[in-house]
N, C-alpha and C. Protein backbone atom coordinates (compact mmCIF):
# COMPACT_ATOMS: atom_id res chain seq x y z
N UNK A 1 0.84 -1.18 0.00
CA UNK A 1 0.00 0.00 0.00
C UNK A 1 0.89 1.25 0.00
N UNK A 2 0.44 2.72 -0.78
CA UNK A 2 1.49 3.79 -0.97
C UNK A 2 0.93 4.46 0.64
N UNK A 3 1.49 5.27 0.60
CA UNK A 3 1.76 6.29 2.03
C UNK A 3 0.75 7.36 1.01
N UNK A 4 0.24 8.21 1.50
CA UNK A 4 -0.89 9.13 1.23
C UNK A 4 0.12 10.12 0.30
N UNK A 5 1.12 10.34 0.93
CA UNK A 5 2.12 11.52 -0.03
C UNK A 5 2.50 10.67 -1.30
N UNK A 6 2.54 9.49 -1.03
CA UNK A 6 2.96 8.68 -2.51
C UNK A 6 1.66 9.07 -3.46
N UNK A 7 0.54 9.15 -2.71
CA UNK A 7 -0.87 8.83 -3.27
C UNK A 7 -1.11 10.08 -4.33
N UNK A 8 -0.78 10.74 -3.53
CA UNK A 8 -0.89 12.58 -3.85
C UNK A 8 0.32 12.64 -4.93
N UNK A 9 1.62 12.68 -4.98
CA UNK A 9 2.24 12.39 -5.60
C UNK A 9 2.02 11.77 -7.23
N UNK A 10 1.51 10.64 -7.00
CA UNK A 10 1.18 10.10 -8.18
C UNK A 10 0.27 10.48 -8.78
N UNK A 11 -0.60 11.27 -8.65
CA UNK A 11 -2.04 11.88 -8.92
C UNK A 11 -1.79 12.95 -9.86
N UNK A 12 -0.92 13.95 -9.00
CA UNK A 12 0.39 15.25 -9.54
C UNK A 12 0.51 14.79 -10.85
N UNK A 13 1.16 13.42 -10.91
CA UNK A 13 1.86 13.43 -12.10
C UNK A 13 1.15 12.32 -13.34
N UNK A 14 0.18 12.19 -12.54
CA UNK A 14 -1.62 11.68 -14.21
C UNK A 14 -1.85 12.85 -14.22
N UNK A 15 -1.49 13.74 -13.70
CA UNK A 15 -2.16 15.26 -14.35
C UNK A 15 -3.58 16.46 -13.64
N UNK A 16 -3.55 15.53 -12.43
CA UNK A 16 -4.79 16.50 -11.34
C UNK A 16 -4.44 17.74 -11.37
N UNK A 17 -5.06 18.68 -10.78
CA UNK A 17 -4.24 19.88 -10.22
C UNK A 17 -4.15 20.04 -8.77
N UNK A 18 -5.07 19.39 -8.25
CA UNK A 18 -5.17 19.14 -6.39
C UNK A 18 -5.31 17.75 -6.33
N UNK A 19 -4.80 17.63 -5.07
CA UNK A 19 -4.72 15.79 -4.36
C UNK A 19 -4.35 16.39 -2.96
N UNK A 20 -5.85 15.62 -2.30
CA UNK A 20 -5.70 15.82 -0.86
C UNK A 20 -5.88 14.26 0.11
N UNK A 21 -5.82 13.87 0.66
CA UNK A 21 -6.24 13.01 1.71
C UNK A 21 -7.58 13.06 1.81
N UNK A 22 -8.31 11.79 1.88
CA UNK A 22 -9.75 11.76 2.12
C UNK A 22 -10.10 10.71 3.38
N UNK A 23 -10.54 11.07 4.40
CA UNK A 23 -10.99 10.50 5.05
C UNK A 23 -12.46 9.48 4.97
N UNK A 24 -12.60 8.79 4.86
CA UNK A 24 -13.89 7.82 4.13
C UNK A 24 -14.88 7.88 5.42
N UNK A 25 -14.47 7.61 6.62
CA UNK A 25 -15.27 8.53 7.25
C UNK A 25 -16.29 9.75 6.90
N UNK A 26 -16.14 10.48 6.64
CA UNK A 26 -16.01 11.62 5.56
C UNK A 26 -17.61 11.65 5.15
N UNK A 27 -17.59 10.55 4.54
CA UNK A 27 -18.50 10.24 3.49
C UNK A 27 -19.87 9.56 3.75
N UNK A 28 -20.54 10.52 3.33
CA UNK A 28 -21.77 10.19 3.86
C UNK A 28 -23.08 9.93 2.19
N UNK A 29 -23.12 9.02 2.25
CA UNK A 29 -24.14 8.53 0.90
C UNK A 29 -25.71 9.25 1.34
N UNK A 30 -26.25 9.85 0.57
CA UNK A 30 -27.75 10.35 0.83
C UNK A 30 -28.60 10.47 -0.68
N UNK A 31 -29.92 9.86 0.22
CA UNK A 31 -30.46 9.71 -0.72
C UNK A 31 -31.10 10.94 -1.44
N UNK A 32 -31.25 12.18 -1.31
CA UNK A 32 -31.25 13.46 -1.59
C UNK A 32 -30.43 13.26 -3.31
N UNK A 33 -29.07 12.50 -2.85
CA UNK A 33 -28.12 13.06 -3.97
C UNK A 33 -28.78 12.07 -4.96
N UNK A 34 -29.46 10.52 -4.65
CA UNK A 34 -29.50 9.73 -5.48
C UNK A 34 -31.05 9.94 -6.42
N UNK A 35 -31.87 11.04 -5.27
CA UNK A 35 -33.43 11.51 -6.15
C UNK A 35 -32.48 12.84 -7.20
N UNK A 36 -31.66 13.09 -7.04
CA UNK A 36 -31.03 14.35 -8.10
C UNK A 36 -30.68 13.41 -9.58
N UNK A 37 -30.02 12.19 -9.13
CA UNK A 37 -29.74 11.04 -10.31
C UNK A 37 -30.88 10.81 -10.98
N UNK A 38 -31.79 10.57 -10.12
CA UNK A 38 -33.29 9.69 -10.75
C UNK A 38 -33.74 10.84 -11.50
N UNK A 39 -33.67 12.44 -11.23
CA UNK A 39 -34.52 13.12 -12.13
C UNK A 39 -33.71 13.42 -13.53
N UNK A 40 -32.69 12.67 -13.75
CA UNK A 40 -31.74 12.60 -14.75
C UNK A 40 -31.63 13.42 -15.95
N UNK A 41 -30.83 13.85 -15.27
CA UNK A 41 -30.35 15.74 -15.62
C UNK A 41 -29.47 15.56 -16.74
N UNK A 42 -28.67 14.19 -16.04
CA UNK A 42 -27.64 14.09 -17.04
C UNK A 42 -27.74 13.15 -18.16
N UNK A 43 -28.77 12.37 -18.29
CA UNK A 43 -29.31 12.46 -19.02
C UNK A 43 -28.89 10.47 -18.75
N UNK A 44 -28.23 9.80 -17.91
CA UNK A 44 -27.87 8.52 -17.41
C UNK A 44 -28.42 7.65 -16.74
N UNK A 45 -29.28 8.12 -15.91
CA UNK A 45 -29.89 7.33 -15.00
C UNK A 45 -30.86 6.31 -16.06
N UNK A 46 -30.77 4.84 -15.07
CA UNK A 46 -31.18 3.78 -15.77
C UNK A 46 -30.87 3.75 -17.11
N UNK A 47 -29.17 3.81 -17.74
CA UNK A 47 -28.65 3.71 -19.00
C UNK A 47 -27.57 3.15 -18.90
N UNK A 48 -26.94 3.09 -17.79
CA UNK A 48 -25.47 2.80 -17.62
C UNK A 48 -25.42 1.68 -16.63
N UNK A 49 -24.18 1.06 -16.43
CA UNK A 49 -24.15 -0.17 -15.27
C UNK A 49 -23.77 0.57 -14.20
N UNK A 50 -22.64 1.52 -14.50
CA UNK A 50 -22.52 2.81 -13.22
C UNK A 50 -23.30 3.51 -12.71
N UNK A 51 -24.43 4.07 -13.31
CA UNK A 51 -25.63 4.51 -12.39
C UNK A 51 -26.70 4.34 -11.83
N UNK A 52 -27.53 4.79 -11.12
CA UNK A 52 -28.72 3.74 -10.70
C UNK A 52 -29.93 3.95 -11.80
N UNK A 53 -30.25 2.80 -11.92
CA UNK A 53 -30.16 2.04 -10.48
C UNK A 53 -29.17 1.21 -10.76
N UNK A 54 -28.65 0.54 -11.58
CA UNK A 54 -27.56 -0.13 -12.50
C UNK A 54 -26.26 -0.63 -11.30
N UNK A 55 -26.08 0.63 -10.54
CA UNK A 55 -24.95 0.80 -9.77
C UNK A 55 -25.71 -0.09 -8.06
N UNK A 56 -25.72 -0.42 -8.17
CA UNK A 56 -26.66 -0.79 -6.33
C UNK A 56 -27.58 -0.19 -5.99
N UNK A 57 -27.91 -0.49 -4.87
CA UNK A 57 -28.71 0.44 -3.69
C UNK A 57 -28.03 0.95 -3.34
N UNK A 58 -28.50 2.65 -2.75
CA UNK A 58 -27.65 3.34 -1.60
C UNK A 58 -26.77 2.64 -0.70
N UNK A 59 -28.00 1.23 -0.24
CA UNK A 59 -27.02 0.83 1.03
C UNK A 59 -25.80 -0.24 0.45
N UNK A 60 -26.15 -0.42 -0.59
CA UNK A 60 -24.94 -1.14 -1.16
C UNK A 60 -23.84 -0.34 -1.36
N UNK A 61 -24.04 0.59 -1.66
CA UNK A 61 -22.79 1.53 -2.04
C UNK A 61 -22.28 2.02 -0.99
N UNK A 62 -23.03 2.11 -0.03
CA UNK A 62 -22.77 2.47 1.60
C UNK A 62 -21.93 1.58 1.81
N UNK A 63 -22.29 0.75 2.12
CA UNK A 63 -21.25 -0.69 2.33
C UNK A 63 -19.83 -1.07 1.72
N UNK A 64 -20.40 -0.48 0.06
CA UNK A 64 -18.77 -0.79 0.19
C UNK A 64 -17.94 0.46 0.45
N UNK A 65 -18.50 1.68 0.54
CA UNK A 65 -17.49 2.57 1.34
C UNK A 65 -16.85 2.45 2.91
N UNK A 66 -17.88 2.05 3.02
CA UNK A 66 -18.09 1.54 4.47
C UNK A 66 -16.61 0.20 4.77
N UNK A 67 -16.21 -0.20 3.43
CA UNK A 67 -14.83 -1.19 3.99
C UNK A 67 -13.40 -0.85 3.44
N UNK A 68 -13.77 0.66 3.07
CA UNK A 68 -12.67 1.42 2.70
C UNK A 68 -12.10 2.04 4.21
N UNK A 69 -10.28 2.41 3.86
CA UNK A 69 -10.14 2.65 5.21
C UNK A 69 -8.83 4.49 4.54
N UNK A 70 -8.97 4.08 3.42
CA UNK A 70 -8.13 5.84 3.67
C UNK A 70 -8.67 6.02 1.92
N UNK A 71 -8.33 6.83 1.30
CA UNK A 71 -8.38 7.58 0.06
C UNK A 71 -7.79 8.80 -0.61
N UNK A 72 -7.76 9.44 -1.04
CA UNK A 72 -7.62 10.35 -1.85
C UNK A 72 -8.70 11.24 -2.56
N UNK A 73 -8.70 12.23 -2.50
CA UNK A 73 -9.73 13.42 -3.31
C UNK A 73 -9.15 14.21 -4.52
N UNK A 74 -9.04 14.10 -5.65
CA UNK A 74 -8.45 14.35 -7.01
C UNK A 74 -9.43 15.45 -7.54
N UNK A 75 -8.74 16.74 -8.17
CA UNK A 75 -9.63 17.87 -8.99
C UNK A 75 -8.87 17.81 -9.77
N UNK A 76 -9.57 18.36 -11.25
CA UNK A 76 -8.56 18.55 -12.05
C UNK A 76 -9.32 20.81 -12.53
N UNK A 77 -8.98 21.59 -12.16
CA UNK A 77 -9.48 22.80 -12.47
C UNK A 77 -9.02 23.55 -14.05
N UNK A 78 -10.12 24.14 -14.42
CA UNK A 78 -9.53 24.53 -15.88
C UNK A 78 -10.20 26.08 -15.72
N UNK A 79 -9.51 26.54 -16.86
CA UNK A 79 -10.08 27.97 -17.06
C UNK A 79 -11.46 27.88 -18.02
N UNK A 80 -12.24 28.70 -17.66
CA UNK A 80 -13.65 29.24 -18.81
C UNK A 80 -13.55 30.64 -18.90
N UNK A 81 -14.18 30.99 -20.01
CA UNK A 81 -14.85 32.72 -20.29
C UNK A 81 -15.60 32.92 -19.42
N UNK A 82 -16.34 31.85 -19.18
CA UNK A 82 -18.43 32.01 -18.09
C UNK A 82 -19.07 31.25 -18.02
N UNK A 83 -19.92 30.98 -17.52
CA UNK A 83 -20.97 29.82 -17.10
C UNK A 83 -21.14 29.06 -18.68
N UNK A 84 -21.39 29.97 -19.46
CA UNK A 84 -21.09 28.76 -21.11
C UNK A 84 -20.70 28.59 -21.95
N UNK A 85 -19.25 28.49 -21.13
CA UNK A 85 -17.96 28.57 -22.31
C UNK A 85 -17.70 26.91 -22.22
N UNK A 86 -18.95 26.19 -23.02
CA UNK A 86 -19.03 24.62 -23.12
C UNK A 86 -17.72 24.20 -23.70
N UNK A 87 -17.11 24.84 -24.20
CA UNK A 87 -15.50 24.26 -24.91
C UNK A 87 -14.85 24.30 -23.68
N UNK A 88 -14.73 25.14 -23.02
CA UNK A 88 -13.65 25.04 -21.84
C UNK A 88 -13.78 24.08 -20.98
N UNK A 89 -15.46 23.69 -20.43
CA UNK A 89 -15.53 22.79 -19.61
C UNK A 89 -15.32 21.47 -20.26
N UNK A 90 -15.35 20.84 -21.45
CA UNK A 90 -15.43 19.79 -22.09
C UNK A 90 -13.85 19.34 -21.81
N UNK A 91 -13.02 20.31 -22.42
CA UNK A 91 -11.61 20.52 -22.70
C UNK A 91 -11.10 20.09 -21.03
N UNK A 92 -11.32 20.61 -20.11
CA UNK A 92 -11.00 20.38 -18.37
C UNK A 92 -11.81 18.67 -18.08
N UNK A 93 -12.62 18.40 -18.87
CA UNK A 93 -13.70 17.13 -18.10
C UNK A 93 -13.02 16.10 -18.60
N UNK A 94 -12.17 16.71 -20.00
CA UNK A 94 -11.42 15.19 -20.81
C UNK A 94 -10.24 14.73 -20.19
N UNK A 95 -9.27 16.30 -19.90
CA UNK A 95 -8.10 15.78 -19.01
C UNK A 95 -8.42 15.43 -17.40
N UNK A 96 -9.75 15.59 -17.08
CA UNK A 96 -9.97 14.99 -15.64
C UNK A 96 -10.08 13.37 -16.14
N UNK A 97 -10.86 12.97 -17.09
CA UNK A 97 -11.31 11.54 -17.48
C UNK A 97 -10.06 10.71 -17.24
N UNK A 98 -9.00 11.60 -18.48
CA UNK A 98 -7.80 11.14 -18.62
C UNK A 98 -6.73 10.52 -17.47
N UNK A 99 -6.75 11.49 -16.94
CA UNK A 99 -5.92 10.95 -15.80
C UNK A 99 -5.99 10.88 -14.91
N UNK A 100 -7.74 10.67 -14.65
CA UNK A 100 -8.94 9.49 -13.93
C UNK A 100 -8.29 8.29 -14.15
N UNK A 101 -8.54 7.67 -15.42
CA UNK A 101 -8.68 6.34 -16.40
C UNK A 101 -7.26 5.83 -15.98
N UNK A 102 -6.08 6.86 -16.20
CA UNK A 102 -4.35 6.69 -15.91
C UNK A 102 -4.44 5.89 -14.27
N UNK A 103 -4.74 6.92 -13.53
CA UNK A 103 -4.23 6.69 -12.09
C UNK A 103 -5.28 5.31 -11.70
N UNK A 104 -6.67 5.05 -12.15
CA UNK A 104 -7.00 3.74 -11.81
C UNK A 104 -6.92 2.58 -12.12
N UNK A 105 -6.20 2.34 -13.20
CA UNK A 105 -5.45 1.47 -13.69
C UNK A 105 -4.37 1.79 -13.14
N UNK A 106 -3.34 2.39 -12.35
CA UNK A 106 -2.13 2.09 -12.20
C UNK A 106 -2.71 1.44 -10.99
N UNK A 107 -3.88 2.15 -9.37
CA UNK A 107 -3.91 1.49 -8.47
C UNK A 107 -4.56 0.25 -8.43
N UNK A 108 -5.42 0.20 -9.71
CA UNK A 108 -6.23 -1.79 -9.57
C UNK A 108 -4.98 -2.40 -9.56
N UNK A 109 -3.70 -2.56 -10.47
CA UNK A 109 -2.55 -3.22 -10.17
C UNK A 109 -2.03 -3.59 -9.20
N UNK A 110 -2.13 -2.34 -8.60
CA UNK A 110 -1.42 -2.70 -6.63
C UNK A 110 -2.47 -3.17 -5.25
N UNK A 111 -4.13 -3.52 -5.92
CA UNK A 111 -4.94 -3.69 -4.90
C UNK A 111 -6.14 -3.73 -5.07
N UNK A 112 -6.62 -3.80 -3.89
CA UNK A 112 -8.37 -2.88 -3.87
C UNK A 112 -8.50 -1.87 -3.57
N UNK A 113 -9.33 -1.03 -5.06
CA UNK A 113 -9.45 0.29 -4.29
C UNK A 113 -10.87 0.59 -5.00
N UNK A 114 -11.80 1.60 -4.52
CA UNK A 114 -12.87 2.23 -5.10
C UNK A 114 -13.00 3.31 -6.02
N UNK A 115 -12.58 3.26 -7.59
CA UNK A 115 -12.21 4.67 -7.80
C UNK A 115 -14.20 5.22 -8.03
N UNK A 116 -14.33 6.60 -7.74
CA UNK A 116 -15.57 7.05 -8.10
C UNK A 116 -15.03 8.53 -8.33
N UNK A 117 -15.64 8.72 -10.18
CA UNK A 117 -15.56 9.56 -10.60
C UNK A 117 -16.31 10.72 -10.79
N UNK A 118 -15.97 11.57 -11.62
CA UNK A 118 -16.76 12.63 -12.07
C UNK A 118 -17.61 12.36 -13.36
N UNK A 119 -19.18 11.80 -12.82
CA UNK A 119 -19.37 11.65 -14.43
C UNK A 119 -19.57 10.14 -14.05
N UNK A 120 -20.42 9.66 -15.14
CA UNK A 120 -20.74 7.97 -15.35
C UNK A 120 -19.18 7.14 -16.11
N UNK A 121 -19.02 5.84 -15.80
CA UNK A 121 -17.89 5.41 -17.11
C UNK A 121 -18.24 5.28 -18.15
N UNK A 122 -16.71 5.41 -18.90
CA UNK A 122 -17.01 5.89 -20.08
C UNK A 122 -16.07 5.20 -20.70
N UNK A 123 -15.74 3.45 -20.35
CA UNK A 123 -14.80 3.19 -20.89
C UNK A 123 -15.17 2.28 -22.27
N UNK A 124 -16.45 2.40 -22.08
CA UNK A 124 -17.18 1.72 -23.61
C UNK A 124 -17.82 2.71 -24.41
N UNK A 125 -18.18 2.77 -25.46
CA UNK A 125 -18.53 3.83 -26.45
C UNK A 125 -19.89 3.56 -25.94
N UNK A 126 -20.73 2.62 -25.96
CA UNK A 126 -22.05 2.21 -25.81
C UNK A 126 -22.30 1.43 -24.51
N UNK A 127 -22.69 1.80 -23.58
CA UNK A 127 -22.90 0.91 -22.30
C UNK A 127 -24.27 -0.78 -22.83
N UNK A 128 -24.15 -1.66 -22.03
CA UNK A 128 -24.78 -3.13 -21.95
C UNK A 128 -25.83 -3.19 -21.50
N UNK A 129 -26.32 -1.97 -21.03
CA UNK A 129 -27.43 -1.66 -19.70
C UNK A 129 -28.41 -1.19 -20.50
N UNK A 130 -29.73 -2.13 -19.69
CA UNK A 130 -29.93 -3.71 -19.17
C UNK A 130 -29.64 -4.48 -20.08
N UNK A 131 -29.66 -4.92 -21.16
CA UNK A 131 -29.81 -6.01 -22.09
C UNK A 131 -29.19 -6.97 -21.55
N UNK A 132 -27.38 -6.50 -21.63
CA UNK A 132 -26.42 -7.43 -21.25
C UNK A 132 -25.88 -7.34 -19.79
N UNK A 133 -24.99 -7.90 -19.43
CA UNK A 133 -23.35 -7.83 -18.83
C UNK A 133 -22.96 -6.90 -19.03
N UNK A 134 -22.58 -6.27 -17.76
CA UNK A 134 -20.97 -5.07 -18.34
C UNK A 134 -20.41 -6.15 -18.84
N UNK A 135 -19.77 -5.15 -19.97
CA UNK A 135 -18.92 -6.21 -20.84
C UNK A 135 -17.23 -5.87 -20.08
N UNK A 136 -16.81 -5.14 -19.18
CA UNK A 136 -15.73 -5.06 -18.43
C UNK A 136 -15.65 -4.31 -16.95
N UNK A 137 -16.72 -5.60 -15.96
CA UNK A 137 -16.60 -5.23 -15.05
C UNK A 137 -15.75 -4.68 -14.23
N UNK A 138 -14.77 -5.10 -14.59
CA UNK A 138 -13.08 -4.67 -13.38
C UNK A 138 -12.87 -4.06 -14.24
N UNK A 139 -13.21 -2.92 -14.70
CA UNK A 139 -12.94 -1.57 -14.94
C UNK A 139 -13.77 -0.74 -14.92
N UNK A 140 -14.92 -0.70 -14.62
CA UNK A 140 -16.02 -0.23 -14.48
C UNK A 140 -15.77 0.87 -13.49
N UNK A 141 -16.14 2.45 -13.64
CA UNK A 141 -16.33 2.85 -12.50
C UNK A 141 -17.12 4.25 -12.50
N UNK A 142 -17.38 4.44 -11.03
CA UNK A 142 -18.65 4.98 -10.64
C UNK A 142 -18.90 5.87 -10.89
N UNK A 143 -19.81 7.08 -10.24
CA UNK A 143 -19.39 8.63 -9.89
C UNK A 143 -19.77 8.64 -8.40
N UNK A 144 -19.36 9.52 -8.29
CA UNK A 144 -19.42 10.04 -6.55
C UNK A 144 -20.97 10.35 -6.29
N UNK A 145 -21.85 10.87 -7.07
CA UNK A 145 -23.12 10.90 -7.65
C UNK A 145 -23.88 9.70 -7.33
N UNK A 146 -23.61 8.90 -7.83
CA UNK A 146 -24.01 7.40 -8.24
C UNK A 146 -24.25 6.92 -6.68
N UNK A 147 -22.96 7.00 -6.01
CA UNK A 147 -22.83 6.26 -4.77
C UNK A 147 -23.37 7.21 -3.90
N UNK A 148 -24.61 8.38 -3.98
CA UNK A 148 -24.59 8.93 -3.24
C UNK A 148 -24.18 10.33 -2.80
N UNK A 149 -22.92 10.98 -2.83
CA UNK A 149 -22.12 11.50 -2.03
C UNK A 149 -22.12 12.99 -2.70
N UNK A 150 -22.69 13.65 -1.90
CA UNK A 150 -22.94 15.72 -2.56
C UNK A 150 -21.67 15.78 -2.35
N UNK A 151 -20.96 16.32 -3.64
CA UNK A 151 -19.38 16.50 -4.54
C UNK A 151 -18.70 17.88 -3.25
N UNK A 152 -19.94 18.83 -3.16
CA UNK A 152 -19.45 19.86 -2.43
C UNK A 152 -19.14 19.87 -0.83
N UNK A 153 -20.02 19.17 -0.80
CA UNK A 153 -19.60 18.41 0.49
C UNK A 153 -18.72 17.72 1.00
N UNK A 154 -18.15 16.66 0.38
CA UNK A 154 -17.04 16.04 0.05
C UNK A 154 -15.82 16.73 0.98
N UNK A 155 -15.95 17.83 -0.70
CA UNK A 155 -14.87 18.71 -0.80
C UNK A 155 -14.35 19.30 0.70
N UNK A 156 -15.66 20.41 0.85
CA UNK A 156 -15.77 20.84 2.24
C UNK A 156 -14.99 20.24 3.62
N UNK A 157 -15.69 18.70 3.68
CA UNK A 157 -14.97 17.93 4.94
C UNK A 157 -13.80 17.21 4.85
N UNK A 158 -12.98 17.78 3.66
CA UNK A 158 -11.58 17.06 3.41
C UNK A 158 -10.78 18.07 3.16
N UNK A 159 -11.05 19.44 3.24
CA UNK A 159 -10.48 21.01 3.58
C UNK A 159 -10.08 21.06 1.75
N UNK A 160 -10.62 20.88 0.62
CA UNK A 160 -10.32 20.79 -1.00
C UNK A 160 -11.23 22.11 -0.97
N UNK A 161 -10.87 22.93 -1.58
CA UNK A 161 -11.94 24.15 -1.92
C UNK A 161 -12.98 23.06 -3.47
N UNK A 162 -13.61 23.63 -3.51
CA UNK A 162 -14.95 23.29 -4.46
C UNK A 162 -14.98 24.22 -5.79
N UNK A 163 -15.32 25.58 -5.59
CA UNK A 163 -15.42 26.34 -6.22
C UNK A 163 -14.18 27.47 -6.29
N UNK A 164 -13.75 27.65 -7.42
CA UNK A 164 -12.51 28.53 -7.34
C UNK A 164 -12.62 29.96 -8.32
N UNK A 165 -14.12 30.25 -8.58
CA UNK A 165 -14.67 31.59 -9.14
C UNK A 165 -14.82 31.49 -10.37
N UNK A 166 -15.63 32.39 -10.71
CA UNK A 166 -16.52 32.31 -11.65
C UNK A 166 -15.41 32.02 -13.39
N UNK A 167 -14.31 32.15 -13.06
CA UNK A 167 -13.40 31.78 -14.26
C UNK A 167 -12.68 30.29 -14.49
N UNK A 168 -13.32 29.34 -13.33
CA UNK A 168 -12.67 28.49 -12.86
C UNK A 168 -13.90 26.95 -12.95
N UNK A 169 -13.34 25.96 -13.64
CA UNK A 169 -14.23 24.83 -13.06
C UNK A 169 -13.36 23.86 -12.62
N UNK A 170 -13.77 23.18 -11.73
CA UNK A 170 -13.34 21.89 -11.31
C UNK A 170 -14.13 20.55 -11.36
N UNK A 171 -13.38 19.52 -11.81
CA UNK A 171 -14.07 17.97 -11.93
C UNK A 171 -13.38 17.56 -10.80
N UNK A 172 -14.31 16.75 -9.77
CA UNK A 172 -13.31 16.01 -8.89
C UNK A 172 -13.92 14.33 -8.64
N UNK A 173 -13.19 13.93 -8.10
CA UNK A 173 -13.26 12.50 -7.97
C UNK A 173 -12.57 11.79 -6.75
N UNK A 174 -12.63 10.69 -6.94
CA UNK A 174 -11.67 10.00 -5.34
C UNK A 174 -11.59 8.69 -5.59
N UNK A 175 -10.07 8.44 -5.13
CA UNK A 175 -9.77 7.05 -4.94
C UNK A 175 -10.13 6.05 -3.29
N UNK A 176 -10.76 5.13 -3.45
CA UNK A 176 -10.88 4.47 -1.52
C UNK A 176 -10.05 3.44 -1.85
N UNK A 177 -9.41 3.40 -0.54
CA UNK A 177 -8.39 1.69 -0.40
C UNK A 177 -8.78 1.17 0.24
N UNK A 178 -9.31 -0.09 0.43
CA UNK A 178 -9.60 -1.33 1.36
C UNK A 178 -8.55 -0.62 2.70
N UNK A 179 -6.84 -0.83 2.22
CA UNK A 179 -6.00 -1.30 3.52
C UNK A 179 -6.09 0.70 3.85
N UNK A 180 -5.25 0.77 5.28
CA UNK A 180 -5.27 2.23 5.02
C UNK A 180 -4.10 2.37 4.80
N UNK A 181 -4.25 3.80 4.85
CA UNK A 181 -2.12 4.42 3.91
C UNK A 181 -1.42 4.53 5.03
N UNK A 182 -0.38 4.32 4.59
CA UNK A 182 0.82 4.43 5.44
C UNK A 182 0.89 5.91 5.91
């Protein structure tokens, strides 16, 4: 298992712009966040194996946070013109994906860990849901959304600022480890 500065460290260099320590404690799943999914804004709910209902029950997802014991909190922040400068945010959401996709594949190698992202996965062009099978479960992964967990909140109880002004967006995400960090 890495030491939390290894964790942070390696995050730095897939390309985040912040990496903090996350306490899983922390984390509190509500169903508030999961009726925001169901009125599907984003247009996912009941489409994907990552979202719900696709993704568990609350209390399933509870649970498995619930056997996580340290983590990580990952942003990646980009510049915009204004609330709809849709190129800028697209352009910031790809290099968050990116080296999302990098750093959880390097930690499935070394273990168990929970990655939950920003955003549904996206590692198939076309999701299986319902018809089939994920067609690649052990790579499958969540959003912080999915499992529950208000993003700003998060942020808040792990001292990560959220919002960094009106020229600024951030995607964030988090890694959980079964063991805890050194």
């Amino acid at each position: 298992m890495y030491t939390v500065e290894q964790m942070i460290s390696m995050a730095k260099e897939a390309g985040f712009s912040a990496a903090v320590y996350l306490d899983p404690a922390t984390l509190r799943p509500m169903k508030e966040v999961r009726s925001m999914c169901a009125s599907d804004q984003c247009h996912m709910y009941n489409k994907n194996w990552a979202c719900p209902p696709g993704c568990g029950s609350l209390s399933e997802c509870a649970d498995a946070i619930s056997r996580c014991k340290s983590g990580i909190l990952v942003q990646t922040i980009g510049d915009v013109e204004d609330s709809l400068d849709y190129e800028g945010m697209m352009e910031t959401e790809k290099r968050h994906k990116e080296a999302f996709l990098v750093l959880t594949d390097r930690f499935r190698k070394d273990g168990p860990v929970l990655p939950l992202g920003a955003g549904t996965c996206t590692r198939c062009k076309d999701c299986t849901y319902p018809d089939q099978p994920c067609r690649f479960p052990e790579k499958m992964t969540h959003s912080m959304e999915a499992y529950g967990l208000l993003v700003n909140q998060v942020c808040k109880d792990n001292a990560l600022p959220y919002y960094y002004g009106s020229s600024k967006i951030a995607y964030t995400s988090c890694f959980l480890f079964m063991e805890p960090a050194k």
